[in-house]
N, C-alpha and C. Protein backbone atom coordinates (compact mmCIF):
# COMPACT_ATOMS: atom_id res chain seq x y z
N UNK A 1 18.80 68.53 -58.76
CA UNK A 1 17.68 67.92 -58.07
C UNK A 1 16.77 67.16 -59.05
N UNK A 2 16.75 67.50 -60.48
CA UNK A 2 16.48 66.69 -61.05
C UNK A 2 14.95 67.31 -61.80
N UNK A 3 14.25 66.85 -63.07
CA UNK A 3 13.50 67.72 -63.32
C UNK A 3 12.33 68.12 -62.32
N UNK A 4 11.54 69.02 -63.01
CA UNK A 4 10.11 69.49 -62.57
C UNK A 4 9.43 68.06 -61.88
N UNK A 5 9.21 67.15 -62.91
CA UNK A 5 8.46 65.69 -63.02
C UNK A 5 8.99 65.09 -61.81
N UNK A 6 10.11 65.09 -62.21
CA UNK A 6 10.83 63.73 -61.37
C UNK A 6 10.53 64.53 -59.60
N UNK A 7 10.85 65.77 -59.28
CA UNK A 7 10.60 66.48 -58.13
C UNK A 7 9.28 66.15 -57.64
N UNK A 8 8.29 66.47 -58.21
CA UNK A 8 6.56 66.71 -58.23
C UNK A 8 6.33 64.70 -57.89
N UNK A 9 7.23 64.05 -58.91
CA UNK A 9 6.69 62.64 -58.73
C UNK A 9 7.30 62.39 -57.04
N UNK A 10 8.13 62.41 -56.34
CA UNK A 10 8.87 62.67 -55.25
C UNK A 10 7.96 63.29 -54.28
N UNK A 11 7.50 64.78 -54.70
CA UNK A 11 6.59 65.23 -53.55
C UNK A 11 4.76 64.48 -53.39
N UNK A 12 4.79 63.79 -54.90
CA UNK A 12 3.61 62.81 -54.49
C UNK A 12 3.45 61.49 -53.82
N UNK A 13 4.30 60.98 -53.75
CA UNK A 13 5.13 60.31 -52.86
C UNK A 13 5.20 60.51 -51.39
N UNK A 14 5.60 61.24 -51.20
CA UNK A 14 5.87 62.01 -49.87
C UNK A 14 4.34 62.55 -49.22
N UNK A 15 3.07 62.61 -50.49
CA UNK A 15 1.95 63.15 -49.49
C UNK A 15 1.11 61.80 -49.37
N UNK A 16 1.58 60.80 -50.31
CA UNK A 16 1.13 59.52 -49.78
C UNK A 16 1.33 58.99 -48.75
N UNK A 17 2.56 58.94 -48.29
CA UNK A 17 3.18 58.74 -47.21
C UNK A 17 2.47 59.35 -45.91
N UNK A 18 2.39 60.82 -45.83
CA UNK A 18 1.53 61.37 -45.28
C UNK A 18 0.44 61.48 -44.75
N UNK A 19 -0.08 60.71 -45.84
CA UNK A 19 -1.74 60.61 -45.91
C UNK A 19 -2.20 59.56 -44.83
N UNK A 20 -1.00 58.32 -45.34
CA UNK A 20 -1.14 57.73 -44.55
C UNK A 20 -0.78 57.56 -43.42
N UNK A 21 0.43 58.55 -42.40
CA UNK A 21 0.61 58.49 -40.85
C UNK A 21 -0.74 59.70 -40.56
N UNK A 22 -1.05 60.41 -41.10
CA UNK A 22 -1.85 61.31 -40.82
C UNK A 22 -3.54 60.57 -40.62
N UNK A 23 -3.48 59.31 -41.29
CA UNK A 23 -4.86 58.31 -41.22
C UNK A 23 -4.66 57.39 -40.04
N UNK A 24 -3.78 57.41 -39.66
CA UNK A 24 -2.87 56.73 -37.95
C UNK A 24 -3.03 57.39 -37.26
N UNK A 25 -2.91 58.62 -37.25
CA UNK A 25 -2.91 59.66 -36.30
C UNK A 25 -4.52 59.61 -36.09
N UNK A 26 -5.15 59.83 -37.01
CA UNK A 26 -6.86 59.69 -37.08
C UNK A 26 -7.69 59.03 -36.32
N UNK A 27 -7.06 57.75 -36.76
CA UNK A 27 -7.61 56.41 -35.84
C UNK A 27 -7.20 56.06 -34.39
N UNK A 28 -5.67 56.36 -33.83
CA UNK A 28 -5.31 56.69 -32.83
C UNK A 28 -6.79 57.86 -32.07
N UNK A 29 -6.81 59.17 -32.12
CA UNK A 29 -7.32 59.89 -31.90
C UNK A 29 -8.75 59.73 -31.83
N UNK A 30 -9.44 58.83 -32.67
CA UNK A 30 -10.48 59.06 -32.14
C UNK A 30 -11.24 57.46 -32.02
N UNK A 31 -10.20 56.39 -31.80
CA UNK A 31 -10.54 55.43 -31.40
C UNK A 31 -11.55 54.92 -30.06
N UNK A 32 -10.93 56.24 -28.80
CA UNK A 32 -11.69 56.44 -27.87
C UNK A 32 -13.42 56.57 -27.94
N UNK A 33 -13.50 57.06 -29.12
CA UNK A 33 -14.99 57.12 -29.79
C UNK A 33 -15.50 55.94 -30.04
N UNK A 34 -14.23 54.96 -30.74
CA UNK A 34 -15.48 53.65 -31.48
C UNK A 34 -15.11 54.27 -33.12
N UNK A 35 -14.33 55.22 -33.16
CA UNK A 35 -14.38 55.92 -34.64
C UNK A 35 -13.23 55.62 -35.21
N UNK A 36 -13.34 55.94 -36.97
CA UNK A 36 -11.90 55.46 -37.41
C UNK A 36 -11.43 56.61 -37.74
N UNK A 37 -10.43 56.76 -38.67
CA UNK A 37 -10.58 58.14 -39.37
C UNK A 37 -11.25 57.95 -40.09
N UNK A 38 -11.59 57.27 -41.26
CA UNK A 38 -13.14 57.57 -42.16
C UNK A 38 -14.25 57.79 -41.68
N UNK A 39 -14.73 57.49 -40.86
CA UNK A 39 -15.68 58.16 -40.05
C UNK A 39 -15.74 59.62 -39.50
N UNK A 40 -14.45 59.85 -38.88
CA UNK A 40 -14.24 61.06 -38.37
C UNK A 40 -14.08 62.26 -39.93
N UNK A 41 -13.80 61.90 -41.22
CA UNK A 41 -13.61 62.45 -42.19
C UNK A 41 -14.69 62.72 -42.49
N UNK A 42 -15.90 61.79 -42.31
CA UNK A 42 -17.62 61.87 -43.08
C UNK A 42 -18.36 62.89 -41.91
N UNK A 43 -17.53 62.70 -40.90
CA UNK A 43 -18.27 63.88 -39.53
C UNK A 43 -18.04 65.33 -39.97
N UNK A 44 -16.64 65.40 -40.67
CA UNK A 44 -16.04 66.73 -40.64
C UNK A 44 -16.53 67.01 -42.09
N UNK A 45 -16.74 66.27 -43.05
CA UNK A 45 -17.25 67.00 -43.91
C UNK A 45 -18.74 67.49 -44.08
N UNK A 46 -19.62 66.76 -43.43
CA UNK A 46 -20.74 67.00 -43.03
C UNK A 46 -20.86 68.64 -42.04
N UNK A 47 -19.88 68.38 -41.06
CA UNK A 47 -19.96 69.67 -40.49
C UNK A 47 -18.80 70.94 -40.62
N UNK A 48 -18.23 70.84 -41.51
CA UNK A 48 -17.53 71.72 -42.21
C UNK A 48 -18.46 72.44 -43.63
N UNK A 49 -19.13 71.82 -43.78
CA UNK A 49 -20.56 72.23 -44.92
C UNK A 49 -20.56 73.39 -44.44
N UNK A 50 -21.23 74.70 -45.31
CA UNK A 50 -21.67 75.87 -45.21
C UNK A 50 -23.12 74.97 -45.65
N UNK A 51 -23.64 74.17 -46.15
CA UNK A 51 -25.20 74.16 -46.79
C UNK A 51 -25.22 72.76 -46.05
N UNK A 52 -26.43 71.91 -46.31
CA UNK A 52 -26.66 70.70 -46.30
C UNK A 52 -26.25 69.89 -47.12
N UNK A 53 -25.40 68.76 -47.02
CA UNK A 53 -24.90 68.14 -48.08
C UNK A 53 -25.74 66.57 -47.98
N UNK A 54 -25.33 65.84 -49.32
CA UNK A 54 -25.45 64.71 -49.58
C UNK A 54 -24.46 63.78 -49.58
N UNK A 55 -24.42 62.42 -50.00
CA UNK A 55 -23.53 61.66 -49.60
C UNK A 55 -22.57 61.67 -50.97
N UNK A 56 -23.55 62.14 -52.37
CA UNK A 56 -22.45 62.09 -53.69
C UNK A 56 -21.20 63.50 -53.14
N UNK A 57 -21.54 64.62 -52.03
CA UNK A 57 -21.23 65.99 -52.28
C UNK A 57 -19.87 64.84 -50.90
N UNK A 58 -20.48 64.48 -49.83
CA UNK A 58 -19.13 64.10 -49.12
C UNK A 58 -18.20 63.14 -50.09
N UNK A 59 -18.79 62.75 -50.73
CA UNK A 59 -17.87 61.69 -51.32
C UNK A 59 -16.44 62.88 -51.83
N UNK A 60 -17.42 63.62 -53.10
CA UNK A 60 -15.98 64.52 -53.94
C UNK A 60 -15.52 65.72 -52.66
N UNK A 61 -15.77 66.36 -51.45
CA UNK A 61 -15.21 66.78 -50.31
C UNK A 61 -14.22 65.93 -50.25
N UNK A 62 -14.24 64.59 -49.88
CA UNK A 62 -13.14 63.71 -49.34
C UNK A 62 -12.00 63.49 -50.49
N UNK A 63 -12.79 63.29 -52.05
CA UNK A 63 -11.91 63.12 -53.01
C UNK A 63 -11.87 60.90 -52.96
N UNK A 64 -13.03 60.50 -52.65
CA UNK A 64 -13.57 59.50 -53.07
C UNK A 64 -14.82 59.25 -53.51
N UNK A 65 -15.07 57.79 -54.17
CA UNK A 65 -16.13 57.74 -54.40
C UNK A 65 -17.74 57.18 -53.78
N UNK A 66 -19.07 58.28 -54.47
CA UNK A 66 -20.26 58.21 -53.91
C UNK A 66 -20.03 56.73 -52.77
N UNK A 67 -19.92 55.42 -53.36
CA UNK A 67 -20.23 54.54 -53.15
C UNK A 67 -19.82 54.45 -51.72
N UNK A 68 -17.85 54.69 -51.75
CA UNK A 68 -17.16 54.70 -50.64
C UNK A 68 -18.18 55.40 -49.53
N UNK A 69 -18.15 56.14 -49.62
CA UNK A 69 -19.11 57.52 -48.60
C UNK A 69 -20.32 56.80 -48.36
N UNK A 70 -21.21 56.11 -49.22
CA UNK A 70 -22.25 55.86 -48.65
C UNK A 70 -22.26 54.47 -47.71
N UNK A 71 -21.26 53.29 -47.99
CA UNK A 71 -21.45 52.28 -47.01
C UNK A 71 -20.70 52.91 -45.75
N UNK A 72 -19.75 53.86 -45.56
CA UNK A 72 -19.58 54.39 -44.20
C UNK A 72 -20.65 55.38 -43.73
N UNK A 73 -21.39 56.13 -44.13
CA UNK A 73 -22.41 56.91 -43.96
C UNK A 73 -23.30 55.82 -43.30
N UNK A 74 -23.65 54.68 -44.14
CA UNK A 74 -24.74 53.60 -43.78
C UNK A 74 -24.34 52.82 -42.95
N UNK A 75 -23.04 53.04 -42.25
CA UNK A 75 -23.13 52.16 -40.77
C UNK A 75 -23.07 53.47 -39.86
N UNK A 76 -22.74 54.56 -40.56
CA UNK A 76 -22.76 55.59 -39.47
C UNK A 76 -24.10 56.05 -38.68
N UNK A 77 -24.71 55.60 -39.56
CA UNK A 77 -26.22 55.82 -39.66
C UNK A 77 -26.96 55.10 -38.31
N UNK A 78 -26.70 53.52 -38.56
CA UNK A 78 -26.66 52.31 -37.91
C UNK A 78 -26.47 52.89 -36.50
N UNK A 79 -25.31 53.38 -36.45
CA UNK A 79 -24.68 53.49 -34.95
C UNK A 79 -25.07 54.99 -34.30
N UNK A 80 -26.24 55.35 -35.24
CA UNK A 80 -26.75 56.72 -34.42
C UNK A 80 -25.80 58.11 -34.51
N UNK A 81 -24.80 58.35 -35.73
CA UNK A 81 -24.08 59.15 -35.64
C UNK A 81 -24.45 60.27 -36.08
N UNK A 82 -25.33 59.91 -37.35
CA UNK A 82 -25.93 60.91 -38.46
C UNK A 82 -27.15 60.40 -38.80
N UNK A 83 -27.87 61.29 -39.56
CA UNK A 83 -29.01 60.83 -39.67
C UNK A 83 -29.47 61.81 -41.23
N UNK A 84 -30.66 61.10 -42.11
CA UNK A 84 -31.03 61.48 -43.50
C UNK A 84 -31.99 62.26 -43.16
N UNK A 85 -32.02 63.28 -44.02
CA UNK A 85 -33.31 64.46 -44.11
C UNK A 85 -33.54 64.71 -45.66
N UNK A 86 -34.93 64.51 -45.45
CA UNK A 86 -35.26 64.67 -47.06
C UNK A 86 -34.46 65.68 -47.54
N UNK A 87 -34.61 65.85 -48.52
CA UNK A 87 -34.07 66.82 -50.26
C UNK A 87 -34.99 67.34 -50.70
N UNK A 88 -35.29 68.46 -50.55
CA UNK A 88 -36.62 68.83 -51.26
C UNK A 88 -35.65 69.27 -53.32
N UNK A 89 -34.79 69.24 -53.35
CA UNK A 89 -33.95 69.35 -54.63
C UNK A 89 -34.15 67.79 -55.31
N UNK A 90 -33.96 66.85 -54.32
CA UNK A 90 -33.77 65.71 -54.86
C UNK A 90 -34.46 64.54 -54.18
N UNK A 91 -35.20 63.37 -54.69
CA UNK A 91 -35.87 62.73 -53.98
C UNK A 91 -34.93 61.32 -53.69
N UNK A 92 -33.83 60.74 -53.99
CA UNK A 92 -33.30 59.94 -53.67
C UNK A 92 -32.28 60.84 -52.88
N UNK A 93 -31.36 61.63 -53.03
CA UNK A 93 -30.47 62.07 -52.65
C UNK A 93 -30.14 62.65 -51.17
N UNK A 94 -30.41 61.76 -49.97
CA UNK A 94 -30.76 62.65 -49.21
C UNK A 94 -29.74 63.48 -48.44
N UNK A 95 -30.38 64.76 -47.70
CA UNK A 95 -29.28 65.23 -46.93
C UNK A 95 -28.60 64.47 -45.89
N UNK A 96 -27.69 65.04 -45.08
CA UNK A 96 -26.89 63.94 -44.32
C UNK A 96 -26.15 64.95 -43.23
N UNK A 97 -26.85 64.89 -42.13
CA UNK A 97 -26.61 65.53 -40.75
C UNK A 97 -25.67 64.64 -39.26
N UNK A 98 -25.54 65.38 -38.37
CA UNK A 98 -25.30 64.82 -37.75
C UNK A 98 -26.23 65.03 -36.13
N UNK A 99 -26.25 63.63 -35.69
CA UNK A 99 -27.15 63.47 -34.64
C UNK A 99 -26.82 64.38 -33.47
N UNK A 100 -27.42 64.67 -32.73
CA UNK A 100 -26.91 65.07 -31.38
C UNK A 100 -25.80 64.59 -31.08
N UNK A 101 -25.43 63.24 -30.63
CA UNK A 101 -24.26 62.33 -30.45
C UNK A 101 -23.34 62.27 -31.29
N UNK A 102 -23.49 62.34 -32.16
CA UNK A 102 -22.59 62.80 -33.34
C UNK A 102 -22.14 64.10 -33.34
N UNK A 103 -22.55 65.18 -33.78
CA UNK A 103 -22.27 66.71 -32.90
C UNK A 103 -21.44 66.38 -31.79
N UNK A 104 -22.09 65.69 -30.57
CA UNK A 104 -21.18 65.81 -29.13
C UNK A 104 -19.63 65.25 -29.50
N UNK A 105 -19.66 64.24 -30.35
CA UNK A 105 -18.32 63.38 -30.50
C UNK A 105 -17.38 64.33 -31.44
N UNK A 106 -17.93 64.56 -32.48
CA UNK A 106 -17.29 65.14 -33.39
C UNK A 106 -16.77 66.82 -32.56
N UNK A 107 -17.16 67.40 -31.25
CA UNK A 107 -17.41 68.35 -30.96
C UNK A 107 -15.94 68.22 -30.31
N UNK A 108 -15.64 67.24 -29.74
CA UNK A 108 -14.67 66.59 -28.31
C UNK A 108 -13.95 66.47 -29.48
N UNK A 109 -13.80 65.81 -30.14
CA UNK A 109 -12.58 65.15 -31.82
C UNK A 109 -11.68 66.47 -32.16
N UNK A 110 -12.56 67.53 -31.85
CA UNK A 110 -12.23 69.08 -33.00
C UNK A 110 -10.88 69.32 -32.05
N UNK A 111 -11.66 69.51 -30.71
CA UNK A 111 -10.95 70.22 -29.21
C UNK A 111 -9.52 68.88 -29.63
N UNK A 112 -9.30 68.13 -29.47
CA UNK A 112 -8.62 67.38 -29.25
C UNK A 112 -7.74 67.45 -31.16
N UNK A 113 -8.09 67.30 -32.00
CA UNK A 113 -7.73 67.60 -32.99
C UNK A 113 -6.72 69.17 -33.04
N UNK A 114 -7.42 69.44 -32.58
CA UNK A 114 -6.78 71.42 -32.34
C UNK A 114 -5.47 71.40 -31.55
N UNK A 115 -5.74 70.42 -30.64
CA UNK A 115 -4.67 70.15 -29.32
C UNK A 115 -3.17 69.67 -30.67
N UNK A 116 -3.78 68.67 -31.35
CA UNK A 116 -2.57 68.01 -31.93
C UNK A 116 -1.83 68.56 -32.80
N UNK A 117 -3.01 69.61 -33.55
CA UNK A 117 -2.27 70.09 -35.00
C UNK A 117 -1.32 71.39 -34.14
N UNK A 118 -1.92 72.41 -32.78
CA UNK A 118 -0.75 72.92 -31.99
C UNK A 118 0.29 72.33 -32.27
N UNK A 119 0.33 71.31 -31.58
CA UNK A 119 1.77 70.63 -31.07
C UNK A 119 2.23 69.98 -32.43
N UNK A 120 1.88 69.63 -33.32
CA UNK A 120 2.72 69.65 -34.60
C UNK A 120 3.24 70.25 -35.11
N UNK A 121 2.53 71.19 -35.19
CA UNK A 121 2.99 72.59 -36.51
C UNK A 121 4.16 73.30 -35.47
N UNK A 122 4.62 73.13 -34.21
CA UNK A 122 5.44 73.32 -33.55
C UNK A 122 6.87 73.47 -34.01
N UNK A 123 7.28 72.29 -35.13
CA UNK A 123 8.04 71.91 -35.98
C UNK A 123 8.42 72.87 -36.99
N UNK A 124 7.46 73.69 -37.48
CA UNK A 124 7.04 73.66 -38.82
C UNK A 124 7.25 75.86 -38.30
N UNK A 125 7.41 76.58 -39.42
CA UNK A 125 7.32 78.40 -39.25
C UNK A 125 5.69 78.46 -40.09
N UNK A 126 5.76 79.48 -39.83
CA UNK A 126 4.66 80.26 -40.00
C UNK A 126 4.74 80.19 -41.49
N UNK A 127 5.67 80.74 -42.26
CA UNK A 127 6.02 80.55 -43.63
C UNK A 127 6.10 79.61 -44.32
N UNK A 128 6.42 78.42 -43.65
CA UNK A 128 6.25 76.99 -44.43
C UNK A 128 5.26 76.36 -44.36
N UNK A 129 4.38 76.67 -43.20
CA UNK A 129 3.20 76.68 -42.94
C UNK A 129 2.31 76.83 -44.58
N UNK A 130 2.21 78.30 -44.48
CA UNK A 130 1.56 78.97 -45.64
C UNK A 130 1.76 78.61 -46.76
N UNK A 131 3.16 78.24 -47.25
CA UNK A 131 3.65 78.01 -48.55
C UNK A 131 3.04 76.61 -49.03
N UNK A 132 3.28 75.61 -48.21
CA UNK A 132 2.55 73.92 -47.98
C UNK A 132 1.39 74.37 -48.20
N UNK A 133 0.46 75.04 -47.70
CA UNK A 133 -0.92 74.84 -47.92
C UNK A 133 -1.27 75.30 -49.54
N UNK A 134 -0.82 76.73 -49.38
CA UNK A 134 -0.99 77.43 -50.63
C UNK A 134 -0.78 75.88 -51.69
N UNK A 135 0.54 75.44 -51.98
CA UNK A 135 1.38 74.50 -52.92
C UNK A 135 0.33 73.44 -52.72
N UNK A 136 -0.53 73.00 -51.94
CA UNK A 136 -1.21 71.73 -51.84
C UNK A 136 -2.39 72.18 -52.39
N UNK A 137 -2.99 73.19 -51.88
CA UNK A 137 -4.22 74.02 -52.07
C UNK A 137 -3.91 73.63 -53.97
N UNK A 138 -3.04 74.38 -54.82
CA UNK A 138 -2.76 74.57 -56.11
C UNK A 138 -2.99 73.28 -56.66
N UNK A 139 -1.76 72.35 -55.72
CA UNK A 139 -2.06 71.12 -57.02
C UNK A 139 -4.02 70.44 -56.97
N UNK A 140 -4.81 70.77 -55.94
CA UNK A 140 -5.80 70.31 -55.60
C UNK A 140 -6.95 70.55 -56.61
N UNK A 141 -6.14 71.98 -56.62
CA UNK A 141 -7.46 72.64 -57.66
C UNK A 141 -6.75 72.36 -58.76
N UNK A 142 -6.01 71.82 -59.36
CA UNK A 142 -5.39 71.20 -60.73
C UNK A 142 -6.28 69.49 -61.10
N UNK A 143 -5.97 69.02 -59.76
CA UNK A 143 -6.37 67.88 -60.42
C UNK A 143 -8.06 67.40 -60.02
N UNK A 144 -8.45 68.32 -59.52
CA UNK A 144 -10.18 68.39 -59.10
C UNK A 144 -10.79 69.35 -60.38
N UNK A 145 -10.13 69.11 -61.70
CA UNK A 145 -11.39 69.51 -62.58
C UNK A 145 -12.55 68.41 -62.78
């Protein structure tokens, strides 16, 4: 099969690939909204937070940069999705919530999100399940020093 490298270069490959029907699947899904998947990504990391976050903290959540996060944040903003709350930590930095309407959308996205990843993982055992995450989980925390 060929070395370690050459395998690992193959399975990075393969989550590119991924990344991207899985960013199709995104935009499909919550187009009904007006949303893309980057949008729907800045919803879920916002409300996947245990604390209040900022827009530098969604940026490294997503694994892009501040900048990226903040011109989608700043039309998200625009369109009433989320909204800034001071920082009492930081005076530029602000927190970054989501509106009522935002909540409601992102609320309907989850239900419907839940519906899909069911019927995917359909494919997939319980064990390969686990092993994929674990193996993704690993390389994540490798290359997020």
């Amino acid at each position: 099969m060929g070395s370690n490298g050459e395998i690992f270069t193959k399975i990075v490959l393969e989550i590119f690939k991924v990344s991207g029907l899985f960013n199709t699947e995104g935009d499909r899904m919550s187009e009904e909204f007006g949303l893309s998947s980057a949008r729907w990504k800045i919803m879920g990391a916002i409300e996947k937070s245990d604390v209040r976050i900022t827009v530098p903290e969604i940026g490294r959540a997503m694994g892009q940069s501040r900048q990226a996060s903040q011109r989608i944040v700043d039309v998200m903003a625009k369109d009433g999705l989320i909204k800034f709350i001071d920082n009492p930590s930081h005076k530029r930095a602000k927190h970054v919530t989501l509106t009522g309407e935002g909540k409601r959308i992102y609320d309907l996205l989850d239900t419907k999100q839940a519906l899909w990843a069911a019927e995917a993982a359909t494919e997939l055992t319980r064990e390969e399940l686990d092993i994929t995450f674990n193996t993704i989980q690993k390389m994540a925390k490798y290359f997020d020093k």
